[in-house]
C-alpha atoms as a PDB file:
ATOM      1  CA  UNK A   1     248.146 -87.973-165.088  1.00  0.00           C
ATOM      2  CA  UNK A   2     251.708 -89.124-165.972  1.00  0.00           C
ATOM      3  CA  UNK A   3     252.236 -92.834-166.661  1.00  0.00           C
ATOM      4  CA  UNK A   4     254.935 -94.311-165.238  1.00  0.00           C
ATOM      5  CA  UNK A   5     256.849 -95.497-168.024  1.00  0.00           C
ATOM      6  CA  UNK A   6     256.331 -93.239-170.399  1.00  0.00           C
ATOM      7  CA  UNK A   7     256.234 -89.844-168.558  1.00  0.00           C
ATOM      8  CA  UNK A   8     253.260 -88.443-170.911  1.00  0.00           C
ATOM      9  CA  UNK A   9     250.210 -87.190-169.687  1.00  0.00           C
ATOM     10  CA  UNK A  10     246.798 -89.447-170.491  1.00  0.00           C
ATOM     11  CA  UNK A  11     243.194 -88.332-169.440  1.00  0.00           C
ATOM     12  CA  UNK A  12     242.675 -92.470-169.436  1.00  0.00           C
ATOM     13  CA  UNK A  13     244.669 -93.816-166.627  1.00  0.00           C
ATOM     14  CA  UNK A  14     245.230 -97.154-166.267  1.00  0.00           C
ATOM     15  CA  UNK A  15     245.944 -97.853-169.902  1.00  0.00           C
ATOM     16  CA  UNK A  16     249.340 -96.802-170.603  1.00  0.00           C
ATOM     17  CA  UNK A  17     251.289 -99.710-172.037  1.00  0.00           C
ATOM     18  CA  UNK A  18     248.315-101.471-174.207  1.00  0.00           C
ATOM     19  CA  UNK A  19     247.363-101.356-178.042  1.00  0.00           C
ATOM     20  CA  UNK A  20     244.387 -99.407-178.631  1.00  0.00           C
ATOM     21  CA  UNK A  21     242.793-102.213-179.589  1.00  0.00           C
ATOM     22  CA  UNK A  22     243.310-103.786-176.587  1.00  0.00           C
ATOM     23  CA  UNK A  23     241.793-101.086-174.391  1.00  0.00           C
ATOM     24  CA  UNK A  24     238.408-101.472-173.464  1.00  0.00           C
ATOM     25  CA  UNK A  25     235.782 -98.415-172.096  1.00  0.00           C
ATOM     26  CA  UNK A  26     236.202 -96.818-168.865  1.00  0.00           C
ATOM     27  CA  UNK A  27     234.337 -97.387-165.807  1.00  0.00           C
ATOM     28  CA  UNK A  28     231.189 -95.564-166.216  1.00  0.00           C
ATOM     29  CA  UNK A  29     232.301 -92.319-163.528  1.00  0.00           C
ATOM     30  CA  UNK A  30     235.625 -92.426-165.842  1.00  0.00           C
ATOM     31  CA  UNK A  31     233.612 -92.235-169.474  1.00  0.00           C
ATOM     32  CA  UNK A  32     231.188 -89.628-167.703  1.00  0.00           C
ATOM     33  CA  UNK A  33     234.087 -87.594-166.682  1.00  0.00           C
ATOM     34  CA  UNK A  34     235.424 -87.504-170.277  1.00  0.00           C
ATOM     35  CA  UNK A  35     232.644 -87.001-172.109  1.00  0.00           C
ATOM     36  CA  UNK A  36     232.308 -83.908-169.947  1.00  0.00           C
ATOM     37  CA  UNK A  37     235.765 -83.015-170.693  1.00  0.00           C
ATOM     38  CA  UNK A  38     234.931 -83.568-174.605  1.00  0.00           C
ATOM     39  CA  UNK A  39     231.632 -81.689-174.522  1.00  0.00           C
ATOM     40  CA  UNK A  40     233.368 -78.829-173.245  1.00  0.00           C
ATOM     41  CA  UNK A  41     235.532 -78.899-176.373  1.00  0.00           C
ATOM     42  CA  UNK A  42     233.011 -79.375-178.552  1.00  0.00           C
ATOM     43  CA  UNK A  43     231.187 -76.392-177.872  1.00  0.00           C
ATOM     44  CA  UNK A  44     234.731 -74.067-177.780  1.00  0.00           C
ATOM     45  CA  UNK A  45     234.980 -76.039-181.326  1.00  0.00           C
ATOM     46  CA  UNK A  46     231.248 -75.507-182.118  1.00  0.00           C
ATOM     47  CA  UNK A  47     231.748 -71.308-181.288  1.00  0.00           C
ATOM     48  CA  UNK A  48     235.159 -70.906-182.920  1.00  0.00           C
ATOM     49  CA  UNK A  49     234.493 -72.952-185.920  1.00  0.00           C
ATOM     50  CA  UNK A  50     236.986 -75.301-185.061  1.00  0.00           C
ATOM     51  CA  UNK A  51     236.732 -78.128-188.115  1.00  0.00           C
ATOM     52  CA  UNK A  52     240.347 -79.276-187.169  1.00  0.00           C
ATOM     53  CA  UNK A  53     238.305 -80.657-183.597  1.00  0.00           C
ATOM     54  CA  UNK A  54     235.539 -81.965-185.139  1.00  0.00           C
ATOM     55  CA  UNK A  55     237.609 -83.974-187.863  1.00  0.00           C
ATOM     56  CA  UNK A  56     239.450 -85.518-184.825  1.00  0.00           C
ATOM     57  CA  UNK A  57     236.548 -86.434-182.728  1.00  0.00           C
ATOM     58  CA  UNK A  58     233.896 -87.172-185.569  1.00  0.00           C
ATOM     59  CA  UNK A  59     234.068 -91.064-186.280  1.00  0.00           C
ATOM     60  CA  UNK A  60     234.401 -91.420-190.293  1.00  0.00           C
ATOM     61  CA  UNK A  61     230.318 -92.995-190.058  1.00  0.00           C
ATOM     62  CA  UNK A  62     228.711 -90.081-187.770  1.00  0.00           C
ATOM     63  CA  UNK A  63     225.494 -88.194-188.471  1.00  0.00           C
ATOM     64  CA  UNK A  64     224.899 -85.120-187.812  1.00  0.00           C
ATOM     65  CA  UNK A  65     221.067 -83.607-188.168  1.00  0.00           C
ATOM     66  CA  UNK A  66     221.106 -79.844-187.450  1.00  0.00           C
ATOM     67  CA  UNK A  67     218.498 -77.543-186.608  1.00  0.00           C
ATOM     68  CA  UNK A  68     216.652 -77.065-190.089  1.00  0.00           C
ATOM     69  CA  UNK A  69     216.759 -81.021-191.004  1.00  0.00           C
ATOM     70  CA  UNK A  70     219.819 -80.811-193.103  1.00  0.00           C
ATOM     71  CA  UNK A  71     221.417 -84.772-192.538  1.00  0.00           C
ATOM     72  CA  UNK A  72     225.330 -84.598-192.504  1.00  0.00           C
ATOM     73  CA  UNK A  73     228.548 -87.123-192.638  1.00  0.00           C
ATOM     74  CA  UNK A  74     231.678 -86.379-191.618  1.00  0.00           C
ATOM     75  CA  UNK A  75     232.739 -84.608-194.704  1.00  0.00           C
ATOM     76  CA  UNK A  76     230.142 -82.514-195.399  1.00  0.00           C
ATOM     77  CA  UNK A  77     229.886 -80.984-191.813  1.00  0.00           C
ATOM     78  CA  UNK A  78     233.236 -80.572-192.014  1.00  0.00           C
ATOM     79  CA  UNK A  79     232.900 -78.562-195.475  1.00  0.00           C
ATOM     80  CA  UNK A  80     230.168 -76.283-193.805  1.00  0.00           C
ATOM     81  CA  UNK A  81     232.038 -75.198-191.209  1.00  0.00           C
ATOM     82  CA  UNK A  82     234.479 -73.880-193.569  1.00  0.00           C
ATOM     83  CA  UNK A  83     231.859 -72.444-195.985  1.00  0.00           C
ATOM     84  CA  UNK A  84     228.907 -71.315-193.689  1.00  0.00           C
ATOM     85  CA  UNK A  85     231.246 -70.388-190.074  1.00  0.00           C
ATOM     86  CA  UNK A  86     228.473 -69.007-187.473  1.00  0.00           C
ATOM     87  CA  UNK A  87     229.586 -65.801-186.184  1.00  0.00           C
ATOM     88  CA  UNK A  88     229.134 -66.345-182.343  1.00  0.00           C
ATOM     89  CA  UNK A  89     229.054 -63.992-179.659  1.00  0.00           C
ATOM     90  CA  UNK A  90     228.148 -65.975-177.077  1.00  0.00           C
ATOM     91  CA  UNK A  91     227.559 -69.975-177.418  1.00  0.00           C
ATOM     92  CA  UNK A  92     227.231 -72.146-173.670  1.00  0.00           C
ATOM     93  CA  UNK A  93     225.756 -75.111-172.118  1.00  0.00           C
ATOM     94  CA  UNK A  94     223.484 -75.229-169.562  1.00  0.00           C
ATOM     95  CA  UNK A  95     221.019 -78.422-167.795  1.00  0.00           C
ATOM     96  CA  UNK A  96     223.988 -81.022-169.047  1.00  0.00           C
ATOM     97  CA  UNK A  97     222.613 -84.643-168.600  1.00  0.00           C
ATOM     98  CA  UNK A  98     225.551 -87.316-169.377  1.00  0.00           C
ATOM     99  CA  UNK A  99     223.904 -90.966-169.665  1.00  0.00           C
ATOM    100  CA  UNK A 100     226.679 -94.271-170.072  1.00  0.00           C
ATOM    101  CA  UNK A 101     225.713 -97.178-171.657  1.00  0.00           C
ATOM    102  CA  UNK A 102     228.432 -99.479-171.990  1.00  0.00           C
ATOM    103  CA  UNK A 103     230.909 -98.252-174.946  1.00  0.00           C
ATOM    104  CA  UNK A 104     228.087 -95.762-175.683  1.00  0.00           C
ATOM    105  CA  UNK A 105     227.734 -92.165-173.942  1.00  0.00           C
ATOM    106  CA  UNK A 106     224.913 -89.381-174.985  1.00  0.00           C
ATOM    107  CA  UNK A 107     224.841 -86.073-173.912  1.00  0.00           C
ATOM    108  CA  UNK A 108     222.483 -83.469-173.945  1.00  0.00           C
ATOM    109  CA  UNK A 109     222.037 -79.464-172.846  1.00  0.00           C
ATOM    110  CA  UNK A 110     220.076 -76.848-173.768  1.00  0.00           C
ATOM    111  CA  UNK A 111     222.889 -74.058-175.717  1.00  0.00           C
ATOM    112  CA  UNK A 112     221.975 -70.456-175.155  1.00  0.00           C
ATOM    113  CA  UNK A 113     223.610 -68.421-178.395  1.00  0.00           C
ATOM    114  CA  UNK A 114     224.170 -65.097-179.728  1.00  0.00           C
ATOM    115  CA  UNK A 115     225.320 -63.972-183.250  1.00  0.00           C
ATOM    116  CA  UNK A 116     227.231 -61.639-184.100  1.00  0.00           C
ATOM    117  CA  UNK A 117     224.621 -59.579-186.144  1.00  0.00           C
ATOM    118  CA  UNK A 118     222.599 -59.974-182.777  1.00  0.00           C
ATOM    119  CA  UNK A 119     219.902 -62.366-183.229  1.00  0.00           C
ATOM    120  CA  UNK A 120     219.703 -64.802-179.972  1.00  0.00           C
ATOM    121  CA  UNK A 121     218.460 -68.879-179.480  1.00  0.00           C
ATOM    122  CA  UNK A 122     218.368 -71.345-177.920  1.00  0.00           C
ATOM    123  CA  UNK A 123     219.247 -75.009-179.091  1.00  0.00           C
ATOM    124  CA  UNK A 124     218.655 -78.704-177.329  1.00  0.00           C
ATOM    125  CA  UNK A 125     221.281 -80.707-178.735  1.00  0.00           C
ATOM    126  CA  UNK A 126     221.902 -84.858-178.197  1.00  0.00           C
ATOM    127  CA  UNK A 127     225.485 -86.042-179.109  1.00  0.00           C
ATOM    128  CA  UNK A 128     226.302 -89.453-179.104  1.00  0.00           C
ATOM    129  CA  UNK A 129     230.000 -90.947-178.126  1.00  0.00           C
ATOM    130  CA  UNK A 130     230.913 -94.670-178.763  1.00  0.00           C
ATOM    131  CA  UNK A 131     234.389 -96.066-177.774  1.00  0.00           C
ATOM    132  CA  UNK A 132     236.141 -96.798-181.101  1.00  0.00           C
ATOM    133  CA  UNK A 133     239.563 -97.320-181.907  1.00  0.00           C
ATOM    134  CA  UNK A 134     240.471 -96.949-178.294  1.00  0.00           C
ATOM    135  CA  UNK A 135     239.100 -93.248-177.772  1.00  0.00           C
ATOM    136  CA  UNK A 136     235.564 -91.577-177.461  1.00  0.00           C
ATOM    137  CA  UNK A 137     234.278 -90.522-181.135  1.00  0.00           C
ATOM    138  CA  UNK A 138     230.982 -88.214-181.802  1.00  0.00           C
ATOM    139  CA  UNK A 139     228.842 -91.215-183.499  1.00  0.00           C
ATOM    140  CA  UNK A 140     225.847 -89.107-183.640  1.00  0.00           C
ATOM    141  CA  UNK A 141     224.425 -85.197-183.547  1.00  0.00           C
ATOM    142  CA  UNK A 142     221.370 -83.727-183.480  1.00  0.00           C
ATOM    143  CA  UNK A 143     220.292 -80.265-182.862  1.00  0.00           C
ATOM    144  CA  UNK A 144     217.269 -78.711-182.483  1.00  0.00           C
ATOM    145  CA  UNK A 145     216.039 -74.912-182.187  1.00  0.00           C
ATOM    146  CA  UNK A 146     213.747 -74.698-179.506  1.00  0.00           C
ATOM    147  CA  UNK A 147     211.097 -72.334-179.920  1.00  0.00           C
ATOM    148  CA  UNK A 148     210.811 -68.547-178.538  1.00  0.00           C
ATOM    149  CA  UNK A 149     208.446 -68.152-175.887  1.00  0.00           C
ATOM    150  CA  UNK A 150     205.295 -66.054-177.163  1.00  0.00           C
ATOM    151  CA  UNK A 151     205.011 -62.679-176.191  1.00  0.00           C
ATOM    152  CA  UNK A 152     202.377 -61.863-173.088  1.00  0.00           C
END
């Protein structure tokens, strides 16, 4: 959507002209809509290995709990990507549940992979967004393997 004075495009309309700081969260169909939007991204980011999306939408305090227990901040997520990338075939989302609270949105979704050397999973992940700074930041992350179903 194109502003009026400004002619640049904003997914938050309404809130052209005003200091971040200033801003305050969307209406809750608004924040749902964009956290959809980001979780999108963040998968893309998640399969590509995309640290420069993750250092943007990462607040500077998040956590970050992956699948084995390891605990994360910002920095040290950001390091793994670069030292231990995931070779993904295939990474999507699938039973999405988006839940507002205020200046707070979680998401969660059960993420089908594949690797490249073949092995296969699936992951339940919870993400947290809180409206800082005038934009939605990842606050919080948590995956968890889910385990294979048992043979017959």
């Amino acid at each position: 959507m194109k502003t009026p004075s400004s002619g640049f495009t904003t997914l938050f309309p309404g809130m052209h002209g005003r200091s971040p700081h200033e801003r305050s969260p969307l209406a809750p169909a608004e924040a749902e809509a964009a956290i959809r939007a980001l979780n999108q991204e963040y998968i893309i980011a998640a399969r590509t290995n995309d640290a420069g999306w993750f250092r943007q939408h990462l607040a500077e305090e998040v956590v970050v709990i992956l699948g084995d227990g390891r605990r994360m901040g910002k920095a040290e997520f950001l390091t793994s990507l670069k030292d231990q990338p995931k070779a993904f075939r295939s990474l999507i989302v699938r039973n999405v549940s988006v839940r507002t609270f205020g200046p707070a949105v979680q998401v969660d979704a059960d993420a089908p992979w594949e690797l490249a050397d073949g092995r296969t999973g699936v992951s339940r992940y919870i993400d947290t967004y809180a409206w800082l700074e005038g934009r939605w930041q990842v606050i919080s992350a948590q995956i968890t393997p889910l385990p294979r179903p048992s043979a017959p």
